[in-house]
Protein backbone atom coordinates (compact mmCIF):
# COMPACT_ATOMS: atom_id res chain seq x y z
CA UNK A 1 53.31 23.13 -70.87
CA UNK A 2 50.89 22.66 -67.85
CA UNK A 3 53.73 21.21 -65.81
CA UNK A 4 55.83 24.13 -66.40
CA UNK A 5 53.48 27.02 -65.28
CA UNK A 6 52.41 24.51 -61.90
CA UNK A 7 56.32 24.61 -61.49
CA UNK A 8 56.96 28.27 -62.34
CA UNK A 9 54.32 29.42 -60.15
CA UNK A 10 55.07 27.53 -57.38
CA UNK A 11 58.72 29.04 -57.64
CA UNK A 12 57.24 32.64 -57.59
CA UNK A 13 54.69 32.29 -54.76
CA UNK A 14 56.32 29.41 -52.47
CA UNK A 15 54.61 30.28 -49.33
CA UNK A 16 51.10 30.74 -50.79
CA UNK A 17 51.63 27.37 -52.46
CA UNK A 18 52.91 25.41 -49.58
CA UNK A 19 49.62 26.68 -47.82
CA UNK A 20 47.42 25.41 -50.79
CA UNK A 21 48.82 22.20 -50.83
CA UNK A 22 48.09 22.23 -46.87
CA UNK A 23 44.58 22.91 -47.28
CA UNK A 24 43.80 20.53 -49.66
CA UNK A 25 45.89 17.47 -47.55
CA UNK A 26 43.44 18.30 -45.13
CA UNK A 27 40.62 18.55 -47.32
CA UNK A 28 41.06 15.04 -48.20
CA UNK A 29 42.23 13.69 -44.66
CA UNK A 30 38.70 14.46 -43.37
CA UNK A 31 36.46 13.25 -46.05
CA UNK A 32 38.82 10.13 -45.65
CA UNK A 33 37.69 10.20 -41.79
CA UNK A 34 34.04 10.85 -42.60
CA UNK A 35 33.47 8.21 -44.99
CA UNK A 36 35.13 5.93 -42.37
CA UNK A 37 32.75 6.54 -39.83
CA UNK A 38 29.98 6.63 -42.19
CA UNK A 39 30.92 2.76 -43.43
CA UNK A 40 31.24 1.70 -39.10
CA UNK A 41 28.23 3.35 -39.06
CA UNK A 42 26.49 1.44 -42.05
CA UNK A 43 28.07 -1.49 -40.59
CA UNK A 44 26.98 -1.34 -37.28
CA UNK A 45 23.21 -0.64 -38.41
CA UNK A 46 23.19 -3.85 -40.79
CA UNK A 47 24.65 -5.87 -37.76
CA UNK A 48 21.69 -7.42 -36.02
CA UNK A 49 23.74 -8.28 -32.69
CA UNK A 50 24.93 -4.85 -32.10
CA UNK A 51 21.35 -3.65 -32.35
CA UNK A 52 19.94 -6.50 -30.81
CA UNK A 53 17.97 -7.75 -33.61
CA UNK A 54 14.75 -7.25 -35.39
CA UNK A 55 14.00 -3.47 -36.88
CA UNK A 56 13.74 -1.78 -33.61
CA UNK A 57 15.74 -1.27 -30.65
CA UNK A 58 13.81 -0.02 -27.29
CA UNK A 59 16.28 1.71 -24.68
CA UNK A 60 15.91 4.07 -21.45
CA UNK A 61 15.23 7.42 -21.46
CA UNK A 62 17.65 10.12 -21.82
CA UNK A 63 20.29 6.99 -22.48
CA UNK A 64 23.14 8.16 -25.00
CA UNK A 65 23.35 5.56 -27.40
CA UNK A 66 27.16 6.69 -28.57
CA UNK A 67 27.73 6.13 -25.32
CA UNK A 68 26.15 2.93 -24.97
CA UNK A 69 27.89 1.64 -28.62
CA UNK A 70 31.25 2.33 -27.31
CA UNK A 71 31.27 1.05 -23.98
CA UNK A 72 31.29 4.23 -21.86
CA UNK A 73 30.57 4.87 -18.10
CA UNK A 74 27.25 6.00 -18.91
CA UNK A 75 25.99 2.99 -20.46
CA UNK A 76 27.21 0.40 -17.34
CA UNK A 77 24.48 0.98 -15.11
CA UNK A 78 21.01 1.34 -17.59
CA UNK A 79 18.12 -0.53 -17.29
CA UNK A 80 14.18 -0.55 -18.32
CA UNK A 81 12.40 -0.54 -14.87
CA UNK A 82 9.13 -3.38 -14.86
CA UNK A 83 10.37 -4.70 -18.16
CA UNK A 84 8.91 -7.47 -17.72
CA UNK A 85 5.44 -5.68 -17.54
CA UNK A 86 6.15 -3.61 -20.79
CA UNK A 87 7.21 -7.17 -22.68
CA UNK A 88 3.54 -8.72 -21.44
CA UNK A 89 1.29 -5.45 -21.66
CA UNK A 90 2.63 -3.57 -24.41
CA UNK A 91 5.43 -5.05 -27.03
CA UNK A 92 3.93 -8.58 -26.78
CA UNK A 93 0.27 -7.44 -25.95
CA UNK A 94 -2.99 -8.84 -28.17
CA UNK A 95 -3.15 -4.95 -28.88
CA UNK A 96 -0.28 -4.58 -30.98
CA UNK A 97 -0.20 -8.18 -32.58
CA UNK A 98 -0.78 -7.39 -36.01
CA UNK A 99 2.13 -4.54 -35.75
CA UNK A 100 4.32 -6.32 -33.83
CA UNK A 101 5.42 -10.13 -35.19
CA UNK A 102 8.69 -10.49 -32.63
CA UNK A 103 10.02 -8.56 -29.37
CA UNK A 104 12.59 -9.80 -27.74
CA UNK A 105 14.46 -8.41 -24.27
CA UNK A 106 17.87 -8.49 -23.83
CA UNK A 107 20.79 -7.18 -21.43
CA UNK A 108 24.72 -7.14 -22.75
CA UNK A 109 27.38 -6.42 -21.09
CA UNK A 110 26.11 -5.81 -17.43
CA UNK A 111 28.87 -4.97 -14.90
CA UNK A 112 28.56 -7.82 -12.42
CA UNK A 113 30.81 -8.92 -9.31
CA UNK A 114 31.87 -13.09 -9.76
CA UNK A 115 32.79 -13.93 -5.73
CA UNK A 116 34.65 -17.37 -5.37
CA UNK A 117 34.63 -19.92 -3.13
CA UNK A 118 37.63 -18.14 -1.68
CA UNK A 119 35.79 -14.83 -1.34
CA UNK A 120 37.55 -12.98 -4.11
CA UNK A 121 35.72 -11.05 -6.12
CA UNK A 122 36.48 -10.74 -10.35
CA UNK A 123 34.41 -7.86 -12.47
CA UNK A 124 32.59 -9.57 -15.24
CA UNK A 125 30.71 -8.74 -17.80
CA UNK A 126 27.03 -10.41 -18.01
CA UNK A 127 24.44 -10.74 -20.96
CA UNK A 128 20.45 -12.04 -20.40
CA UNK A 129 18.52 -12.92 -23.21
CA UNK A 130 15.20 -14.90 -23.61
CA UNK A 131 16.58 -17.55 -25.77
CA UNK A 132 13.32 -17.95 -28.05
CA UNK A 133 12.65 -14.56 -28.13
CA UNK A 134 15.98 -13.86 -29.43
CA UNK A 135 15.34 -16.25 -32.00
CA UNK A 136 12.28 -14.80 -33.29
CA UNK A 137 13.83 -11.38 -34.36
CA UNK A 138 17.05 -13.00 -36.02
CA UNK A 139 19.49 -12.62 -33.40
CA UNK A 140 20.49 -16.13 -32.16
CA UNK A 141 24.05 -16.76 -31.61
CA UNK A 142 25.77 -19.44 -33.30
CA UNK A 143 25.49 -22.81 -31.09
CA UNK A 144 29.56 -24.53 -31.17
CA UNK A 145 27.83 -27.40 -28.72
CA UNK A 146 24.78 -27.83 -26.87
CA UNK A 147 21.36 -26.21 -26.72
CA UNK A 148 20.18 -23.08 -26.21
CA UNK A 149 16.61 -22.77 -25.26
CA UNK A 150 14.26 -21.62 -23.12
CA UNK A 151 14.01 -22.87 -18.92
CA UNK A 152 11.44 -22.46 -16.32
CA UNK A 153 12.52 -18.68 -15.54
CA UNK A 154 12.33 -17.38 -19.23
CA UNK A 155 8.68 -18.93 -19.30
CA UNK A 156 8.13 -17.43 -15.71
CA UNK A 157 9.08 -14.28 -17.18
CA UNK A 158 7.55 -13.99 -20.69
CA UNK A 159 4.22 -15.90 -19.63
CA UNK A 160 3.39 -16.30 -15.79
CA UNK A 161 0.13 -18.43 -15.16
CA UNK A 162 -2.18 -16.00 -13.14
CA UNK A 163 -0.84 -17.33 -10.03
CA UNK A 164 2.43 -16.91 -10.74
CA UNK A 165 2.09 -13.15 -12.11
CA UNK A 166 -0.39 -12.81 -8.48
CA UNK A 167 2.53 -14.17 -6.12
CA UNK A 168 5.43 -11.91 -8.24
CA UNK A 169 3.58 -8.80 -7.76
CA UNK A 170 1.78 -9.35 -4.38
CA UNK A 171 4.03 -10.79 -2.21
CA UNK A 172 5.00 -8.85 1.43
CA UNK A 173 8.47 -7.32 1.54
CA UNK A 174 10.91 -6.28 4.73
CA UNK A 175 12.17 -2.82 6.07
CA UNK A 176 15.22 -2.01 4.32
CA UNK A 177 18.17 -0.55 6.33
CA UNK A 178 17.33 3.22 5.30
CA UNK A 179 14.32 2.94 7.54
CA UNK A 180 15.50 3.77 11.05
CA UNK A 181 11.95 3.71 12.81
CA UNK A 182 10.95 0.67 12.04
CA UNK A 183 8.13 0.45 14.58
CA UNK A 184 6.61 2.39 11.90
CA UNK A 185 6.02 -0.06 9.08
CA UNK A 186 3.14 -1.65 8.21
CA UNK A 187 2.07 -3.42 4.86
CA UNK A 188 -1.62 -4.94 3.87
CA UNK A 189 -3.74 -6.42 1.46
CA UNK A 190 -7.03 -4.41 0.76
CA UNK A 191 -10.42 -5.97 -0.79
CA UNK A 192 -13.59 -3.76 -1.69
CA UNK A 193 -16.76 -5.03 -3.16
CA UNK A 194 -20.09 -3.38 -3.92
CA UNK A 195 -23.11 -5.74 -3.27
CA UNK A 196 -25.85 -5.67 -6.44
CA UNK A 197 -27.79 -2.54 -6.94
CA UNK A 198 -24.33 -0.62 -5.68
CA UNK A 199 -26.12 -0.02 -2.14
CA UNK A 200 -23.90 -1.31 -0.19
CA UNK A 201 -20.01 -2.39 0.26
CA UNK A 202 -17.54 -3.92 2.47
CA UNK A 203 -13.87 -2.79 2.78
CA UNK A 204 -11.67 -5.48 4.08
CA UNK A 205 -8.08 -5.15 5.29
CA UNK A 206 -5.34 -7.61 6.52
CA UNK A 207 -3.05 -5.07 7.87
CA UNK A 208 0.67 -6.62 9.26
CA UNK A 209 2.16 -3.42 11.25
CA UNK A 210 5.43 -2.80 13.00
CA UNK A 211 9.12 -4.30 13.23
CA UNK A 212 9.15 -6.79 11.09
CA UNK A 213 12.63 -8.07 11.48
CA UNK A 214 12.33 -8.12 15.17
CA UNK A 215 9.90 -9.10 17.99
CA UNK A 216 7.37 -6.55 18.50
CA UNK A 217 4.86 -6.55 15.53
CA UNK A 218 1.14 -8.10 14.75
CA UNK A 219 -2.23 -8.31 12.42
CA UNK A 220 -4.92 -6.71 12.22
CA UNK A 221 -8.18 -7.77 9.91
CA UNK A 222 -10.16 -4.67 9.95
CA UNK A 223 -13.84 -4.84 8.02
CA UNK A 224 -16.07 -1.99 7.42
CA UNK A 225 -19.61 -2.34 5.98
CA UNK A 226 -21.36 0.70 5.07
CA UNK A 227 -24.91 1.27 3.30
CA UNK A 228 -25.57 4.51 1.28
CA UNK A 229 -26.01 7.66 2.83
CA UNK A 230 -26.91 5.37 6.15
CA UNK A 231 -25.18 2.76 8.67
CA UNK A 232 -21.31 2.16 9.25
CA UNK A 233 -20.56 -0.84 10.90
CA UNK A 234 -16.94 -1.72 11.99
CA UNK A 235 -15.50 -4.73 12.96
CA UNK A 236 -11.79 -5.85 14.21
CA UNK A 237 -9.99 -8.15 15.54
CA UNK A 238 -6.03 -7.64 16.05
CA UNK A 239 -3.34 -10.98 16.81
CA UNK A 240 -0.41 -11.43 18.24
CA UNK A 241 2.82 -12.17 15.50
CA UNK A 242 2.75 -15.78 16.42
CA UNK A 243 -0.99 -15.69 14.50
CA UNK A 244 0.16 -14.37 11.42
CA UNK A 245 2.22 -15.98 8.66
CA UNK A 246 3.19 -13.57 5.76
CA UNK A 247 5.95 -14.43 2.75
CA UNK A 248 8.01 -12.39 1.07
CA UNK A 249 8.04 -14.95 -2.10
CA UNK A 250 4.21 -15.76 -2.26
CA UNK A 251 0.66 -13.61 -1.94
CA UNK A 252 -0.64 -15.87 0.81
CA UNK A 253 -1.52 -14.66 4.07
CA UNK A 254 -2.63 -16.45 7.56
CA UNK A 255 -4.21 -14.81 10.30
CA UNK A 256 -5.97 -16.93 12.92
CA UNK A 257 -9.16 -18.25 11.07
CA UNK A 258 -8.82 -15.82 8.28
CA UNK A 259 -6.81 -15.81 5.79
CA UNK A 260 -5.94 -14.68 1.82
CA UNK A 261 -4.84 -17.54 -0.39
CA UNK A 262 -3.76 -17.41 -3.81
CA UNK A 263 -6.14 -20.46 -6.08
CA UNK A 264 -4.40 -22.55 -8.69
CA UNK A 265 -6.54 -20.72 -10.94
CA UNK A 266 -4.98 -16.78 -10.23
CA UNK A 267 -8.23 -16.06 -7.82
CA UNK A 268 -7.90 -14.87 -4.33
CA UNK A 269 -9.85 -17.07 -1.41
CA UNK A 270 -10.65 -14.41 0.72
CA UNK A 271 -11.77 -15.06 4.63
CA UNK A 272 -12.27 -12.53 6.91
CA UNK A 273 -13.32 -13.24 10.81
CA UNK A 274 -13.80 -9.97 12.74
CA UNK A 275 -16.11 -9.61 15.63
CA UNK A 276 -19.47 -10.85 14.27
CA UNK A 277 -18.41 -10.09 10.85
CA UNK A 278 -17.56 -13.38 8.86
CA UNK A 279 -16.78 -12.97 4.82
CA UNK A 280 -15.99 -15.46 2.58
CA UNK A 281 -15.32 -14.32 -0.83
CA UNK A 282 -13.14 -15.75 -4.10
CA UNK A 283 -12.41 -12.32 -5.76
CA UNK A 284 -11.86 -13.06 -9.98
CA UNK A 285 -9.34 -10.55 -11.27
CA UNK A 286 -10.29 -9.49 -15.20
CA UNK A 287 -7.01 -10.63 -17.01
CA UNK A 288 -4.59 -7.90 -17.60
CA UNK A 289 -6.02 -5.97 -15.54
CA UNK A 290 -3.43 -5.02 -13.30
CA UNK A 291 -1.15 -1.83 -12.03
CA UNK A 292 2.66 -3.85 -11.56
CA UNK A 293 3.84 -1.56 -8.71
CA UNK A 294 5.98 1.52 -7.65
CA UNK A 295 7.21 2.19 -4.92
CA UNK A 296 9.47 5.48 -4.14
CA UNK A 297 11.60 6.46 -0.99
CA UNK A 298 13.67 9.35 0.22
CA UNK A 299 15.41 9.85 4.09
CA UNK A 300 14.04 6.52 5.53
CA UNK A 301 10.40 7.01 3.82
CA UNK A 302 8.94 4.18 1.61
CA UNK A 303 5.70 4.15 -0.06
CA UNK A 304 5.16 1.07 -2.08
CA UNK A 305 1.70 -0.02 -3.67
CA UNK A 306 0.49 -2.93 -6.40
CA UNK A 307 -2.58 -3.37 -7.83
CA UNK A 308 -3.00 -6.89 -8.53
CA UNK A 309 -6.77 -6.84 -8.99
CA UNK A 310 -7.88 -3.28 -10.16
CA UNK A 311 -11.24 -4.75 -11.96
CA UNK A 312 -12.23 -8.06 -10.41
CA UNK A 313 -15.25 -10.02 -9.58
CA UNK A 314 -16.36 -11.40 -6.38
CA UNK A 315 -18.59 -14.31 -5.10
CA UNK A 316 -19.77 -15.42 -1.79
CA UNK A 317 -21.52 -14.59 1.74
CA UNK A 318 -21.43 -11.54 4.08
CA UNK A 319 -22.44 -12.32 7.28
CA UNK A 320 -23.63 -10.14 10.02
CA UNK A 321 -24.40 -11.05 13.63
CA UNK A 322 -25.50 -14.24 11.38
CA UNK A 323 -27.66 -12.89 8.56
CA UNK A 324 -25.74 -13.68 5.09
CA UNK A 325 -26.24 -12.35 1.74
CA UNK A 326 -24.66 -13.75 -0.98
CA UNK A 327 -22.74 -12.39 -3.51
CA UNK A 328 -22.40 -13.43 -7.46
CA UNK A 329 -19.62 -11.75 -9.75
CA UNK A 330 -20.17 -8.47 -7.32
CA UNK A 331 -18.06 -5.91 -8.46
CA UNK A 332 -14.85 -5.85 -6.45
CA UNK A 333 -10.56 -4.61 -6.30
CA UNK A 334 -7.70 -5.32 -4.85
CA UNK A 335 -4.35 -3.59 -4.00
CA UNK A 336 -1.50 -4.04 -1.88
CA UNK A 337 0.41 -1.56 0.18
CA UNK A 338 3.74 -1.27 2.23
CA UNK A 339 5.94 1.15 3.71
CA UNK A 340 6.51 3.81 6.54
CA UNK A 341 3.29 5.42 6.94
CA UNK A 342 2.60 7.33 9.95
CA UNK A 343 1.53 10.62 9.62
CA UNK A 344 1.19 9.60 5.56
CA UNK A 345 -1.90 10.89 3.32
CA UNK A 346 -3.03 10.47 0.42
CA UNK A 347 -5.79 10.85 -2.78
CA UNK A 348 -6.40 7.63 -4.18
CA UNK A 349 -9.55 6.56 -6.48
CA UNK A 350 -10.01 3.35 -8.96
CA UNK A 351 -13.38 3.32 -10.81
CA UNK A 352 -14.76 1.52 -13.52
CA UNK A 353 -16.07 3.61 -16.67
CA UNK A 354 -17.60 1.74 -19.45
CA UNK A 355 -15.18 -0.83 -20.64
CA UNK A 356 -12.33 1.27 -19.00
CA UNK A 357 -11.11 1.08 -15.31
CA UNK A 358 -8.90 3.86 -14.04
CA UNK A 359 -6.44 4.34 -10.97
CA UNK A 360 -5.32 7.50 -9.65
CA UNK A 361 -3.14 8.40 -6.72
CA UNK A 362 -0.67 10.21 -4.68
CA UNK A 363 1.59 10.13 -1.35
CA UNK A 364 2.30 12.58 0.73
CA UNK A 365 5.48 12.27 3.06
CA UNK A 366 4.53 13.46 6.76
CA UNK A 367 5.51 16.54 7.56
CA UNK A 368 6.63 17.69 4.02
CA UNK A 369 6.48 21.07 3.07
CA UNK A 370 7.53 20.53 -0.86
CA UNK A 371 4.14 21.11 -3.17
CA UNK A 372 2.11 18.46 -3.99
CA UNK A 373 2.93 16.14 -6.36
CA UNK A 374 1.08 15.66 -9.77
CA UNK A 375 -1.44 12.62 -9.26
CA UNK A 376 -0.53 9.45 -11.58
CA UNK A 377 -3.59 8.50 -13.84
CA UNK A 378 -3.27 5.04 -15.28
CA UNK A 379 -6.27 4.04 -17.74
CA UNK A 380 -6.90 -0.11 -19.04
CA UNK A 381 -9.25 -1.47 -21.37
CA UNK A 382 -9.96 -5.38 -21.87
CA UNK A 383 -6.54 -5.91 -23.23
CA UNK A 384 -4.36 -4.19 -20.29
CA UNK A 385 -2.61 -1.21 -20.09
CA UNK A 386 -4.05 1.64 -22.37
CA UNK A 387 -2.24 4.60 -21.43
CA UNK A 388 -0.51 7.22 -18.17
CA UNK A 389 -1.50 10.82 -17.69
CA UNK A 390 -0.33 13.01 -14.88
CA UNK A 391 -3.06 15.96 -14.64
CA UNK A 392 -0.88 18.78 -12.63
CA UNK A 393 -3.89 19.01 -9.91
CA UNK A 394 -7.12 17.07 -8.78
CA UNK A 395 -10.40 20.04 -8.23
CA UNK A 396 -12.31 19.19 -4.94
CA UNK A 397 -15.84 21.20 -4.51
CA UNK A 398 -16.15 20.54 -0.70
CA UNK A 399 -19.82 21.42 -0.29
CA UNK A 400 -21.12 17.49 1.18
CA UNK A 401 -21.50 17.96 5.19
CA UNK A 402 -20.54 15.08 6.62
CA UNK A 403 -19.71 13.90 10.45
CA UNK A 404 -17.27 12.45 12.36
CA UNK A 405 -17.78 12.19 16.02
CA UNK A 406 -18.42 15.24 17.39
CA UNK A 407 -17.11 17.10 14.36
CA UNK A 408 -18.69 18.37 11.46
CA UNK A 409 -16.97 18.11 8.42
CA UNK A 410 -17.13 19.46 4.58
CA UNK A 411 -16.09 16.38 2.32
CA UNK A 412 -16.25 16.64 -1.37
CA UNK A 413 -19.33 16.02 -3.18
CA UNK A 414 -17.14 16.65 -6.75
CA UNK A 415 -14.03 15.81 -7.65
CA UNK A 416 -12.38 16.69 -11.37
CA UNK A 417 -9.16 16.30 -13.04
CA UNK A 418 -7.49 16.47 -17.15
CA UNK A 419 -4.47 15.93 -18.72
CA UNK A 420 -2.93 16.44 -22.14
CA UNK A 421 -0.52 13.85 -23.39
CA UNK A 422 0.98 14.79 -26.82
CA UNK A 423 -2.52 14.29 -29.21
CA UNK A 424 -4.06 12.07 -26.27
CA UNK A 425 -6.39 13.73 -23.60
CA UNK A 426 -8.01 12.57 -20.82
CA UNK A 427 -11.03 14.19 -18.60
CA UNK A 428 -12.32 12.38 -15.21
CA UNK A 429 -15.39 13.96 -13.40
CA UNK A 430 -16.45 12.25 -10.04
CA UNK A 431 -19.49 12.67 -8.64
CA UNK A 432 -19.71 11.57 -5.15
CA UNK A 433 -22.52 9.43 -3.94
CA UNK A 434 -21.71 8.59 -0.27
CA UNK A 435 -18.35 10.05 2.19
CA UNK A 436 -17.64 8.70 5.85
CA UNK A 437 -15.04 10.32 7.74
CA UNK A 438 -12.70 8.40 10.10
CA UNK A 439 -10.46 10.89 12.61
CA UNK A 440 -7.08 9.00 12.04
CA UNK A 441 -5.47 10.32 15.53
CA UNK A 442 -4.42 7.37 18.24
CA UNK A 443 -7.29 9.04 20.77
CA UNK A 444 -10.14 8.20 18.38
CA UNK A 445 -8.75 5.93 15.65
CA UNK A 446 -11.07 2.41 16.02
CA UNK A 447 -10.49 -1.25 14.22
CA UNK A 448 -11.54 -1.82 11.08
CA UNK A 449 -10.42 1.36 9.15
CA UNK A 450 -8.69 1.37 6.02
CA UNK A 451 -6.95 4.59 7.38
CA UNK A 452 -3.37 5.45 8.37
CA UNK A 453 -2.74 1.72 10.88
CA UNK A 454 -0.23 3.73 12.72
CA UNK A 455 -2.49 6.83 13.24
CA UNK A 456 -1.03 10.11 14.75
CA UNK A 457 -1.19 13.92 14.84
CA UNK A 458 -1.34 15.37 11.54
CA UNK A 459 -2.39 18.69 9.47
CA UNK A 460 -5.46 16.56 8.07
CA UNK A 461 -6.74 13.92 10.37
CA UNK A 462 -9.86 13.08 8.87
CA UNK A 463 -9.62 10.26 6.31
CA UNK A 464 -12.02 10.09 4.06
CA UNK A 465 -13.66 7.24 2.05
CA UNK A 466 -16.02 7.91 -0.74
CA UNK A 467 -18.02 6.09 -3.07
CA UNK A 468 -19.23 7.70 -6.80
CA UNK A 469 -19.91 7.56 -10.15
CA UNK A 470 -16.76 8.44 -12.42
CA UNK A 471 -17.23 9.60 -15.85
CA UNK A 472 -13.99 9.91 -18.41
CA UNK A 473 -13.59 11.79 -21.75
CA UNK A 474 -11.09 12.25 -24.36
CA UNK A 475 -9.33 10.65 -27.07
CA UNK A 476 -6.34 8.43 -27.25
CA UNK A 477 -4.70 7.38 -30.70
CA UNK A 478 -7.01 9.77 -32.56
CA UNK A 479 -9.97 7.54 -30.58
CA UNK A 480 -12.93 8.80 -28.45
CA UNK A 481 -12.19 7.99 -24.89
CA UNK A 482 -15.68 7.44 -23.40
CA UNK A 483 -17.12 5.33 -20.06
CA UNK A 484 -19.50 5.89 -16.53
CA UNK A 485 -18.98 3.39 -14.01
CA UNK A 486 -18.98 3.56 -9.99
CA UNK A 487 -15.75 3.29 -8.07
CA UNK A 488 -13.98 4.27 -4.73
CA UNK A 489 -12.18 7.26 -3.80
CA UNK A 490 -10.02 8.73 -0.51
CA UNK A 491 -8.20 12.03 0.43
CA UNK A 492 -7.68 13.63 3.81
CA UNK A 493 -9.41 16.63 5.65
């Protein structure tokens, strides 16, 4: 009976029945295709190679995983800049050790050029992995023959000794072919430390300016000794290339009798001979206390700058005109610069604050008329990296007086800045204890500064260095963010 009316009423409305039956046929044909993809996709999240292993999968910013999954355009060229850093400070860090049982880094299928004896070239594709690491979160390959383990490299990468990590982030570098006034260049190591009782410091530079790659180019050690709200002394002595000895593989540095070498140990034997200045210091860098590096670029300019040593310790003699005082576990920093930079400026500070230490800083291009750029804040605790802010401006209250020649000068006696991050904020006051001012022009610019090395007109020539007490509030992770400490700061005027 049911088969007869289905039969008689398809008869009597045909064309309303052909379009029922269409309807449902594709009714069915896409719950067929969605439960398809929804198996793949089951499939794909149970397989531990396709997500790399373990529970989670880090990836870039803004990278579309679809993308990525099938093997699009868009997913050729990724990569996680100063991975390495983010393995030792964060994923892998004493910090997260009770959340964290297994990270592992890995690369697949990186485009990569094969060139032959022959000099043909094949497109390949290229996987890295950490072959231990990979073990650890269940991802290891099957093995037909041979071993698969870790080599000197993967240990270099996932645990440097300190001298290692010291040479990989403080080596010297060349002009690249985008910079077409090379003349221009210049790259240094910089050393502060603050004697006991914070009364006085020494700023010590080991400055390699000019070509490079070519013939005409030289050192400089500059050394500046200053006592609070009282004497500047300056001492300099400049040599010829065939005097200094620089690598692009290692931290060391020669120049004449002084010199910067990297100890076994990850300290820094520093020597500086200037004049009637003579400093011998080994400089202790806390561990993980360290900024890894940027360095950014546009139309032949490059600004690069490390931290290597942003809270250290330092032991030794200062000698004047031969008087010495000696130094034990003196507070003390280092950092590393390199790039085009005449007619740069800049704000920089790095203080201590409790059991904090902060850095802060910003570059600006010569002659740029854009706005200026938000500072970078970057905040460590014992354990390393803590957390980034980028405060939108830094407050100056210019009411110190200070002199430079001839010229009178107001410097700031304040300084503030604050950022919100998500549920994480961060407020740094600076109160300024002491400010010099250095005219940066070639007519007036003297050895020994810290200043532009390749001075010349700009809309602020006076560089100034100041030295304060730096007080930081907030919370980060739901934790009061609390610390005073002294520390070093520099802008333009």
């Amino acid at each position: 009976m049911i088969a007869q009316l289905a039969l008689r009423n398809i008869t009597y409305r045909p064309w309303r029945s052909v379009l029922l039956f269409f309807g449902y046929g594709v009714g069915v044909a896409v719950m067929i295709v969605l439960l398809s993809i929804g198996e793949a996709m089951l499939s794909q999240a149970r397989n531990e190679k396709l997500i790399g292993g373990g529970s989670i999968t880090v990836l870039p910013e803004g990278l579309d995983v679809e993308v990525m999954k099938t093997g699009g355009i868009g997913g050729l060229f990724f990569s996680i800049d100063h991975a390495s850093f983010l393995y030792r400070q964060l994923f892998a860090s004493p910090r997260y050790r009770d959340e964290i049982s297994a990270v592992a880094p890995q690369i697949e299928g990186r485009l990569l050029y094969l060139r032959t004896s022959d000099r043909r070239e094949y497109p390949v594709h290229a996987s890295g992995e950490i072959p231990a690491a990979t073990v650890a979160v269940g991802a290891a390959p099957e093995i037909a023959e041979g071993r698969w383990e870790n080599d000197e490299g993967d240990r270099r990468w996932v645990a440097p000794t300190p001298a290692e990590l010291r040479h990989e982030i403080d080596h010297f570098h060349l002009p690249g072919d985008s910079i077409a006034n090379r003349e221009t260049w210049a790259e240094w190591h910089y050393f502060n430390v603050l004697s006991e009782g914070g009364k006085r410091w020494a700023f010590i530079s080991f400055i390699v300016g000019g070509d490079v790659t070519g013939t005409k180019w030289g050192g400089k050690v500059g050394i500046t000794l200053r006592e609070e709200n009282g004497a500047t002394r300056r001492f300099g002595a400049t040599l010829d290339r065939s005097q200094v000895r620089f690598s692009t593989t290692d931290a060391n540095l020669a120049f004449g009798d002084s010199h910067v070498t990297v100890l076994p140990n990850g300290d820094y034997e520093v020597r500086a001979k200037a004049g009637n200045a003579d400093i011998s210091l080994v400089v202790h860098p806390a561990p993980f206390a360290f900024f890894p590096g940027v360095s950014m670029g546009t139309g032949g300019f490059v600004s690069g700058y490390t931290v290597p040593a942003l809270r250290a310790s330092a032991s030794g003699t200062l000698c004047i005109y031969g008087q010495c005082e000696k130094l034990t576990d003196a507070q003390s920093y280092h950092d590393h610069n390199w790039g085009v930079w005449r007619g740069v400026t800049w704000d920089w500070g790095a203080s201590r604050a409790g059991q904090y230490t902060f850095l802060y800083g910003r570059v600006f291009p010569p002659a740029s008329g854009a706005s200026a750029p938000p500072p970078l804040v970057y905040l460590i605790d014992s354990v390393g990296f803590r957390a980034v802010f980028r405060p939108k401006l830094i407050s100056y209250e210019d009411t110190r007086t200070i002199r430079s020649g001839a010229t009178v000068l107001h410097a700031p006696s304040r300084a503030r800045f604050l950022d919100v991050r998500g549920d994480d904020t961060l407020r740094v006051d600076i109160s300024i204890d002491d400010a010099i001012a250095t005219d940066t022009r070639p007519q007036s610019a003297k050895e020994g500064e810290r200043g532009d090395p390749l001075g010349t007109e700009k809309a602020r020539p006076y560089f100034i260095q100041m030295k304060g007490t730096a007080r930081i509030s907030g919370r980060i992770e739901g934790q009061p963010l609390v610390g005073t400490g002294t520390g070093f700061f520099e802008t333009y005027r």
